[in-house]
N, C-alpha and C. Protein backbone atom coordinates (compact mmCIF):
# COMPACT_ATOMS: atom_id res chain seq x y z
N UNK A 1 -16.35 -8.07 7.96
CA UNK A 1 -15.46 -7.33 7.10
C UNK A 1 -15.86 -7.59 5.65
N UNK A 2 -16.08 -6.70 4.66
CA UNK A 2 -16.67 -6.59 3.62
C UNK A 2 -14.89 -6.95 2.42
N UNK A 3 -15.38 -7.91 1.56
CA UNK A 3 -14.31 -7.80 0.59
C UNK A 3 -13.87 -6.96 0.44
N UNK A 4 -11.94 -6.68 0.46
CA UNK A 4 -11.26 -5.22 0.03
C UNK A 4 -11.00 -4.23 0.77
N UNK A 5 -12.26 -4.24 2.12
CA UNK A 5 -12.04 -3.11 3.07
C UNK A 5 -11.27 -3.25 4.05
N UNK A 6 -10.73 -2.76 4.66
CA UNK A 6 -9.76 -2.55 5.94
C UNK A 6 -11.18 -2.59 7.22
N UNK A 7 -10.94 -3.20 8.27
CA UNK A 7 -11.96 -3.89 9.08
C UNK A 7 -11.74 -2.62 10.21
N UNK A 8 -11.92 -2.40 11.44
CA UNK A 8 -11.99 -1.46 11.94
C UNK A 8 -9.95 -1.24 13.08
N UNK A 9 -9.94 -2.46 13.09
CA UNK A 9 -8.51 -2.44 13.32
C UNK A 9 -7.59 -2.16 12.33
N UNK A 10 -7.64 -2.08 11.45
CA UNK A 10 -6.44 -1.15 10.47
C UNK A 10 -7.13 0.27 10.21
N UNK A 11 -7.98 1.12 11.07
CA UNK A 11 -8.10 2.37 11.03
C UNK A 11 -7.10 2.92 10.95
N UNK A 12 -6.42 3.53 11.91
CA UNK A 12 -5.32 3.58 12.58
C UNK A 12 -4.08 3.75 11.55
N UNK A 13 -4.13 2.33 11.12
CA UNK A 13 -3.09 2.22 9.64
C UNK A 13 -3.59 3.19 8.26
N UNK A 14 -4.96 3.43 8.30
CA UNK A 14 -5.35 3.95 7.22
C UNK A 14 -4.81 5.32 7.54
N UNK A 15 -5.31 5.92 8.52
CA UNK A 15 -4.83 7.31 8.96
C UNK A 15 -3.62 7.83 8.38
N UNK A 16 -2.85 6.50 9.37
CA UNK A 16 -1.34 6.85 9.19
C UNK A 16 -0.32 7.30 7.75
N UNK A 17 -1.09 6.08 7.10
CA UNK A 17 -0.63 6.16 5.59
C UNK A 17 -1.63 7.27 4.80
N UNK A 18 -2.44 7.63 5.08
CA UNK A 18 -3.15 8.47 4.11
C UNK A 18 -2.27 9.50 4.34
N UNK A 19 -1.71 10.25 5.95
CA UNK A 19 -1.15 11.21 6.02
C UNK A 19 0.22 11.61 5.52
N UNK A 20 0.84 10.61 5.28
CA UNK A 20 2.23 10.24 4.80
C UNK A 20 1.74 10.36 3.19
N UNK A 21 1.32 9.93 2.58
CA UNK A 21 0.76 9.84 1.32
C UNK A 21 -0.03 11.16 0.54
N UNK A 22 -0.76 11.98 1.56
CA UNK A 22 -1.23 12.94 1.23
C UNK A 22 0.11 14.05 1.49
N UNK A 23 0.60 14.11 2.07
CA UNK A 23 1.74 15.29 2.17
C UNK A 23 2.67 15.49 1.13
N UNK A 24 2.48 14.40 0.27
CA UNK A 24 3.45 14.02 -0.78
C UNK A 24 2.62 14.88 -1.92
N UNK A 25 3.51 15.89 -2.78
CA UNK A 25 2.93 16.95 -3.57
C UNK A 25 2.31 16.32 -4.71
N UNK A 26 0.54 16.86 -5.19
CA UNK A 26 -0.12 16.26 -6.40
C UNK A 26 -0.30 14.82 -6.24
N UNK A 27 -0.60 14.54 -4.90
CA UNK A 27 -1.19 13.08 -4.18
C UNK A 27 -2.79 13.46 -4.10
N UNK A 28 -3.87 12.63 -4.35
CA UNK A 28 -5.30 12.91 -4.18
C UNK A 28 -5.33 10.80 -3.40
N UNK A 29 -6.58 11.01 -2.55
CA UNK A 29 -7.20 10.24 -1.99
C UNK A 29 -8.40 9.49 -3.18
N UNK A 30 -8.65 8.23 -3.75
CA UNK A 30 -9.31 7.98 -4.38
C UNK A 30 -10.11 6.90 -3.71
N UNK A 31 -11.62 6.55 -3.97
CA UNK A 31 -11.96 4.92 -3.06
C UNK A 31 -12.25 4.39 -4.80
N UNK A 32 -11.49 2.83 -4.38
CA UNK A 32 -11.71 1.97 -5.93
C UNK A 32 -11.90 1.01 -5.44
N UNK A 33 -12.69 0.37 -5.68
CA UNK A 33 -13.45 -1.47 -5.34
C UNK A 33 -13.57 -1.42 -3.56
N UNK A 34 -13.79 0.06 -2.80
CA UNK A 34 -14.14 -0.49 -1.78
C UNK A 34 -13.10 0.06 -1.10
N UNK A 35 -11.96 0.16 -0.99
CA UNK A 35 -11.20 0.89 -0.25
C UNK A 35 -9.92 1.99 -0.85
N UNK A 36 -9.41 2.59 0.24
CA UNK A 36 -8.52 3.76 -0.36
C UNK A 36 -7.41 3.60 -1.43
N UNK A 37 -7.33 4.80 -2.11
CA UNK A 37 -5.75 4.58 -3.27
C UNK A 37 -5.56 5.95 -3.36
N UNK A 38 -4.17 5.79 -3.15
CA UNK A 38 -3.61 7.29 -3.43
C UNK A 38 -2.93 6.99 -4.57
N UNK A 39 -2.93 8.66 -4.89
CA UNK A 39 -2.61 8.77 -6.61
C UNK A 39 -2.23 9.99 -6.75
N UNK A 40 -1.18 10.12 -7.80
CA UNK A 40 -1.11 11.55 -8.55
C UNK A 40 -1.79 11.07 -10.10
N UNK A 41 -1.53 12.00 -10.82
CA UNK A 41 -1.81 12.33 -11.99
C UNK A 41 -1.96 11.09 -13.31
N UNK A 42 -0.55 10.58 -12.73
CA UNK A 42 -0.10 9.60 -13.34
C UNK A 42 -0.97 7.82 -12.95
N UNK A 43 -1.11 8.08 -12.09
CA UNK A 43 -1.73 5.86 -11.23
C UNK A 43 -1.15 6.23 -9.67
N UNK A 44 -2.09 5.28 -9.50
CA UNK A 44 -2.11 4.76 -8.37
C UNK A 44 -0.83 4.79 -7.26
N UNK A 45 -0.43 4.73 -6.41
CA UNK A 45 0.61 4.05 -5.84
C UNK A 45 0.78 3.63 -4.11
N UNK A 46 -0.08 3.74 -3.89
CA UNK A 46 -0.54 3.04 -2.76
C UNK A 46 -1.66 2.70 -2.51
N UNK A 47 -2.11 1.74 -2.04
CA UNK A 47 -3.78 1.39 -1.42
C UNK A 47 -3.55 0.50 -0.51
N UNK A 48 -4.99 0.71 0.80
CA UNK A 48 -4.78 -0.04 1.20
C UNK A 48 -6.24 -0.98 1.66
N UNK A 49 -6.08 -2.09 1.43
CA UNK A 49 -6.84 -3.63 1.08
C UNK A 49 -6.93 -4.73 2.04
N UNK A 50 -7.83 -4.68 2.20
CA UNK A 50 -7.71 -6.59 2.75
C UNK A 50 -7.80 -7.78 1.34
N UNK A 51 -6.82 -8.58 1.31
CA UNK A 51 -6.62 -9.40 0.31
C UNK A 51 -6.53 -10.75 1.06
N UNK A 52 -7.62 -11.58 0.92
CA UNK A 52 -8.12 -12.59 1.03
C UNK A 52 -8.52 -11.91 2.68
N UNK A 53 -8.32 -12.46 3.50
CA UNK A 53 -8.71 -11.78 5.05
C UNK A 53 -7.60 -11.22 5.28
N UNK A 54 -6.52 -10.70 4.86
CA UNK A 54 -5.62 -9.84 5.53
C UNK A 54 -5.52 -8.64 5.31
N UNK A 55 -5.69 -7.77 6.44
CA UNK A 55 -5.60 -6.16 6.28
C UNK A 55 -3.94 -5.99 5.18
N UNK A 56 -3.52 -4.70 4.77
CA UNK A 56 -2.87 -4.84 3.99
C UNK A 56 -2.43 -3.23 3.14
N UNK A 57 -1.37 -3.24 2.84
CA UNK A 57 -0.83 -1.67 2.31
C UNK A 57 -0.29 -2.33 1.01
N UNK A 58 -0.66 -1.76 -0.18
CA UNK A 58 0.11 -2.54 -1.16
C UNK A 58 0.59 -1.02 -1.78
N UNK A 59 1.98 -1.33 -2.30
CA UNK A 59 3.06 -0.66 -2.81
C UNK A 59 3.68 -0.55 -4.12
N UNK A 60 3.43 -0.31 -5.22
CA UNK A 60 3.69 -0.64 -6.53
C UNK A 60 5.14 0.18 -6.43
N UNK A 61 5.65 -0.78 -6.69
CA UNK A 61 7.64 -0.86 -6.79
C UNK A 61 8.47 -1.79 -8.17
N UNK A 62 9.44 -1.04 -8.74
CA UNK A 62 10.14 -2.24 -9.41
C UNK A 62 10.19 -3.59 -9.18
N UNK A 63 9.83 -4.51 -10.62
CA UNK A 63 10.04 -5.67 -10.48
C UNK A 63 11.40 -6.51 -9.33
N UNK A 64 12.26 -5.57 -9.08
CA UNK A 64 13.13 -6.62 -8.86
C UNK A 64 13.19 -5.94 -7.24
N UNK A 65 12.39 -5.24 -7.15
CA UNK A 65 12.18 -4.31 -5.58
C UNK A 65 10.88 -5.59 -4.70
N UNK A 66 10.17 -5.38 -5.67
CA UNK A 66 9.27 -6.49 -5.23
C UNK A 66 9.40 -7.53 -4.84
N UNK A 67 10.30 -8.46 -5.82
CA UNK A 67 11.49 -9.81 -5.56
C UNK A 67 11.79 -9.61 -4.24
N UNK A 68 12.75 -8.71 -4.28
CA UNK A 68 13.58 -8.37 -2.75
C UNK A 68 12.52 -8.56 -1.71
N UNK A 69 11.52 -7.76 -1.60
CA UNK A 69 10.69 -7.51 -0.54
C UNK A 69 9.87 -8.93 -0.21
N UNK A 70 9.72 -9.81 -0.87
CA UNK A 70 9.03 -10.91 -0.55
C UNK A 70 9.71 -12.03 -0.11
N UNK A 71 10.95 -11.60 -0.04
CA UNK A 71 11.53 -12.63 0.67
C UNK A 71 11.72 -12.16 2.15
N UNK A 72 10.93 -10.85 2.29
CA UNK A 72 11.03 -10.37 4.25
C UNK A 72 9.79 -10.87 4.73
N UNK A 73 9.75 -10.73 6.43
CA UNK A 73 8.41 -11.07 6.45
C UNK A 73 7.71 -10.54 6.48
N UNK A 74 6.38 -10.73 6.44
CA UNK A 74 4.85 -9.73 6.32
C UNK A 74 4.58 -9.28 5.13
N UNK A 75 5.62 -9.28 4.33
CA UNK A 75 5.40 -9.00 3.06
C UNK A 75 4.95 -10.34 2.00
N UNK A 76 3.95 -10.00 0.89
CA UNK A 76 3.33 -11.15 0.12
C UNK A 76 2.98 -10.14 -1.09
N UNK A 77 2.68 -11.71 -2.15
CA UNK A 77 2.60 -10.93 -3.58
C UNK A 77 1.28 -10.42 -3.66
N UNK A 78 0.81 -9.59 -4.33
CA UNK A 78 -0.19 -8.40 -4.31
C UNK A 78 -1.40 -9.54 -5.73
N UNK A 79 -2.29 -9.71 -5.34
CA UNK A 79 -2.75 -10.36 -6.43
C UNK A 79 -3.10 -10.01 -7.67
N UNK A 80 -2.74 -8.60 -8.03
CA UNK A 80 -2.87 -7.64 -9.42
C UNK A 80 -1.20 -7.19 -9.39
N UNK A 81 -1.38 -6.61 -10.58
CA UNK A 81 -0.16 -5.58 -10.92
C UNK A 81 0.82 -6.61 -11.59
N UNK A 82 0.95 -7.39 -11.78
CA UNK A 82 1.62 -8.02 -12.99
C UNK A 82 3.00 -7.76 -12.74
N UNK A 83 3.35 -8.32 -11.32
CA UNK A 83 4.97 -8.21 -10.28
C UNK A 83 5.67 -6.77 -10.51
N UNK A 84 4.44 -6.00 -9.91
CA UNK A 84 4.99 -4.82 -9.90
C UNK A 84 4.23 -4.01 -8.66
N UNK A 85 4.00 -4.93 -7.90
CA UNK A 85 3.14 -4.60 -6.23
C UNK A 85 3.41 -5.48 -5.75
N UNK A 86 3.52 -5.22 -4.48
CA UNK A 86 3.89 -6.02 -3.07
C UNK A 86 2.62 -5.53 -1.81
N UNK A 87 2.46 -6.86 -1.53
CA UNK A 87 1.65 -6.27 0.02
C UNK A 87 2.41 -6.57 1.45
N UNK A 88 2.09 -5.41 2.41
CA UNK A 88 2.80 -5.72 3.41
C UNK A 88 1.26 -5.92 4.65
N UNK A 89 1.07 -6.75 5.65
CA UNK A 89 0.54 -7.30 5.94
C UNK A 89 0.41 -6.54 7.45
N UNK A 90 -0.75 -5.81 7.78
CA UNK A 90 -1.04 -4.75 8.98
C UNK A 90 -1.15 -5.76 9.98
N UNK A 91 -1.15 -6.93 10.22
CA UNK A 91 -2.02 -7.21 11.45
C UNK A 91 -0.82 -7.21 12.90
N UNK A 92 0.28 -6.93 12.54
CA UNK A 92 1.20 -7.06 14.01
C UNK A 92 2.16 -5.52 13.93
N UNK A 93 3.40 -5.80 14.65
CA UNK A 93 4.35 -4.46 14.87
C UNK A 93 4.37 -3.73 13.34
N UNK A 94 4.67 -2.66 13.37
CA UNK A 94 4.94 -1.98 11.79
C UNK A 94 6.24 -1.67 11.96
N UNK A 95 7.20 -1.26 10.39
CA UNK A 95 8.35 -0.71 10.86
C UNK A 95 7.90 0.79 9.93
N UNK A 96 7.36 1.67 10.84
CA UNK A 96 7.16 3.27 9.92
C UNK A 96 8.16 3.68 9.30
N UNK A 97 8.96 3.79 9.10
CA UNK A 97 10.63 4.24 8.84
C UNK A 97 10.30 3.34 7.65
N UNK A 98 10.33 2.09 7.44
CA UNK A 98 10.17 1.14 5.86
C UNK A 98 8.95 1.50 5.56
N UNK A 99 7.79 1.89 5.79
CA UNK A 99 6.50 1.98 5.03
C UNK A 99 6.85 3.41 4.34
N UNK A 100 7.21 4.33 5.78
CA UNK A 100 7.71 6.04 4.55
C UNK A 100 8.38 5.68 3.33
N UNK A 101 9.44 4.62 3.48
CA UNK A 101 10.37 4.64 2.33
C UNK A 101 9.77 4.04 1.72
N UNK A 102 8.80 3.16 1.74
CA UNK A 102 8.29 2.09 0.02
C UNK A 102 7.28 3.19 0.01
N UNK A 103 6.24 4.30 0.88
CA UNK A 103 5.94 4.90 0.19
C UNK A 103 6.03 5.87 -0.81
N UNK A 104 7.15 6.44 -0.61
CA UNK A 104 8.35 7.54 -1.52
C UNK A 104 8.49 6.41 -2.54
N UNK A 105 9.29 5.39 -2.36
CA UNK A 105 9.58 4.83 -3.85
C UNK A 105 8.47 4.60 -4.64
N UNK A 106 6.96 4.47 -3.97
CA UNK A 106 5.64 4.25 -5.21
C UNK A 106 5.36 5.31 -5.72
N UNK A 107 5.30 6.11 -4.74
CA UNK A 107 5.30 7.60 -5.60
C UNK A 107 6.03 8.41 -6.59
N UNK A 108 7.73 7.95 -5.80
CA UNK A 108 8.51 7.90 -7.55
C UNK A 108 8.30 7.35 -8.62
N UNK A 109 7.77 5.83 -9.11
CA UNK A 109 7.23 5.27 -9.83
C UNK A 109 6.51 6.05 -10.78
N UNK A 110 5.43 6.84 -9.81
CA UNK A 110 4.30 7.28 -10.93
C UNK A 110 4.46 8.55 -11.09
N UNK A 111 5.35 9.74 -9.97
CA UNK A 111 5.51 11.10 -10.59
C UNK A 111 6.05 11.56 -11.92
């Protein structure tokens, strides 16, 4: 597994979220340091990363959204973004229903 990239077991996850992410109006697909970021006009608001060896969806959300979220599990602090990203951690069950919704809230962020 190459620094940054999603290994061949978070395919699957990439799919999933690109499609959720792309349906979302004035969303484009970008590759930056190696793996995917979706974006409108404005930044970024989703990518997804392996950070240190863990596959990974990171979410740029309010400071105090972020707070919240790191005290659940699977979730960890994003090593950029200056507490304003959260990573949630692909390698076991997902809850899709919470990834749609932190993806809508990153995308509110930057529309």
């Amino acid at each position: 597994m190459r620094k940054g990239v999603m290994d061949d077991t978070g395919d699957a996850v990439v799919a999933r979220v690109r499609a959720l992410c792309i349906a979302l109006p004035g969303t484009s697909e970008t590759r930056s340091w190696g793996h995917p970021d979706f974006r409108t006009k404005k930044g970024i608001f989703v990518t997804c990363e392996c950070i240190g060896k863990r596959p990974a969806i990171a979410f740029r959300l309010q400071p105090d959204e972020v707070q919240h979220f790191l005290t659940m599990k699977g979730f960890f602090v994003t090593p950029y973004g200056k507490g304003r990203w959260v990573s949630l951690e692909t390698g076991g069950r997902l809850n899709w229903k919470l990834i749609t919704t932190l993806i809508k809230k990153s995308y509110a962020i930057v529309s």
